[in-house]
Protein backbone atom coordinates (compact mmCIF):
# COMPACT_ATOMS: atom_id res chain seq x y z
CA UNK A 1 -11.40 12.41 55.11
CA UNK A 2 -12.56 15.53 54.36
CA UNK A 3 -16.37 14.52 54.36
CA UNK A 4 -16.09 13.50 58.19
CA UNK A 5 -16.79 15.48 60.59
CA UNK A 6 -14.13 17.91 62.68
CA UNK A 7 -14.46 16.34 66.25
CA UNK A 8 -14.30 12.57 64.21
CA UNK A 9 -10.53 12.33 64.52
CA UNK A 10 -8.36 12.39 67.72
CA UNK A 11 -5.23 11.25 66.58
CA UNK A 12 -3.66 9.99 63.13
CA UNK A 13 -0.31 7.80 63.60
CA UNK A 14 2.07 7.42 61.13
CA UNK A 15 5.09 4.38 61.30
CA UNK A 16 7.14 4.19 58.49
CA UNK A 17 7.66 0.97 56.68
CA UNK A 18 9.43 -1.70 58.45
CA UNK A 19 12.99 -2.64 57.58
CA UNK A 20 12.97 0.03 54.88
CA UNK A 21 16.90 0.48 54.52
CA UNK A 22 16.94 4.06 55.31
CA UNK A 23 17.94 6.48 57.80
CA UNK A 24 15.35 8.96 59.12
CA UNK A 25 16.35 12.29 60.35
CA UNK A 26 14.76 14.69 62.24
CA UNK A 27 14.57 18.13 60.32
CA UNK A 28 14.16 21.56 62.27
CA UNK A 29 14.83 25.01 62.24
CA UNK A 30 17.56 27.35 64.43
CA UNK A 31 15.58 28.63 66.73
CA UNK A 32 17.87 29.64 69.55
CA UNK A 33 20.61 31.26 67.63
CA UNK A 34 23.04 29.05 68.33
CA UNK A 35 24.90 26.91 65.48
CA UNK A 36 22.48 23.69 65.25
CA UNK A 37 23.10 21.08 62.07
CA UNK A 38 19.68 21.42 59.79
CA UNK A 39 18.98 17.65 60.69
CA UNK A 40 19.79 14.64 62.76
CA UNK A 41 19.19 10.61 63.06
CA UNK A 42 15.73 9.96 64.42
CA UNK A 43 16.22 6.46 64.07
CA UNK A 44 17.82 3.94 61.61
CA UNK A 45 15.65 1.11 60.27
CA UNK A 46 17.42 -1.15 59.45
CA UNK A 47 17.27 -4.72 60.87
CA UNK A 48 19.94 -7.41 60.46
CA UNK A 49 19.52 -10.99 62.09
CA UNK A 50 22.39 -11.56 64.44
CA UNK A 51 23.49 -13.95 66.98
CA UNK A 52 21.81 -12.38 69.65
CA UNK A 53 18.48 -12.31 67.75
CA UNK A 54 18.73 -15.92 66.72
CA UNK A 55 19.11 -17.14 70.08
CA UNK A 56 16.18 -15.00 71.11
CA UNK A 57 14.15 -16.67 68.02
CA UNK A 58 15.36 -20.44 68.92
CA UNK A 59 13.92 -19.90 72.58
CA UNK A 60 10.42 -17.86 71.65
CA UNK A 61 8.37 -21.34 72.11
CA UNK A 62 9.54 -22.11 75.74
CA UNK A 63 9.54 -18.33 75.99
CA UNK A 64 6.30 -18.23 75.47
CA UNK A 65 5.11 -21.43 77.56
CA UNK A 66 7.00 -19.71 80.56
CA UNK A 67 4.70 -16.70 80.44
CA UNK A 68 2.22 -19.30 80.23
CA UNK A 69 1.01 -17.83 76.96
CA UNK A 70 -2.26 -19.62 75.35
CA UNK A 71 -0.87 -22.77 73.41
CA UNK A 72 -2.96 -21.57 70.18
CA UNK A 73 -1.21 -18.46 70.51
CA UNK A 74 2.20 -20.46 70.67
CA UNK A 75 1.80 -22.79 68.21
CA UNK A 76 1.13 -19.82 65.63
């Protein structure tokens, strides 16, 4: 990357591995001087299948023909 030229690159985007297991926090500094922990939950990513997704899974196919999605597209 550090061959290409300056104006080459308008944005770099990062997503963290799926279904990794882990918590990620968000790490910062006091900057108001009031008490503030040194991190927090961003997000957790972790992904469990439940009832609620199941259902959503068993119904994707008619789902999908209501949107009237392309039936190549469906059948993948």
């Amino acid at each position: 990357m550090r061959k290409l030229p300056d104006n080459s690159i308008d944005l770099i985007y990062l997503d963290p591995p799926f279904n990794s297991k882990r918590t990620y926090n968000i790490m910062y500094k006091n900057m108001t001087g009031q008490e503030v922990p040194e991190q927090i939950e961003a997000f957790c990513d972790t992904w469990e299948m439940d009832a609620e997704k199941q259902e959503l899974l068993n119904n994707m196919v008619v789902t999908m023909k209501n949107y009237k999605m392309d039936a190549d597209f469906v059948a993948a």
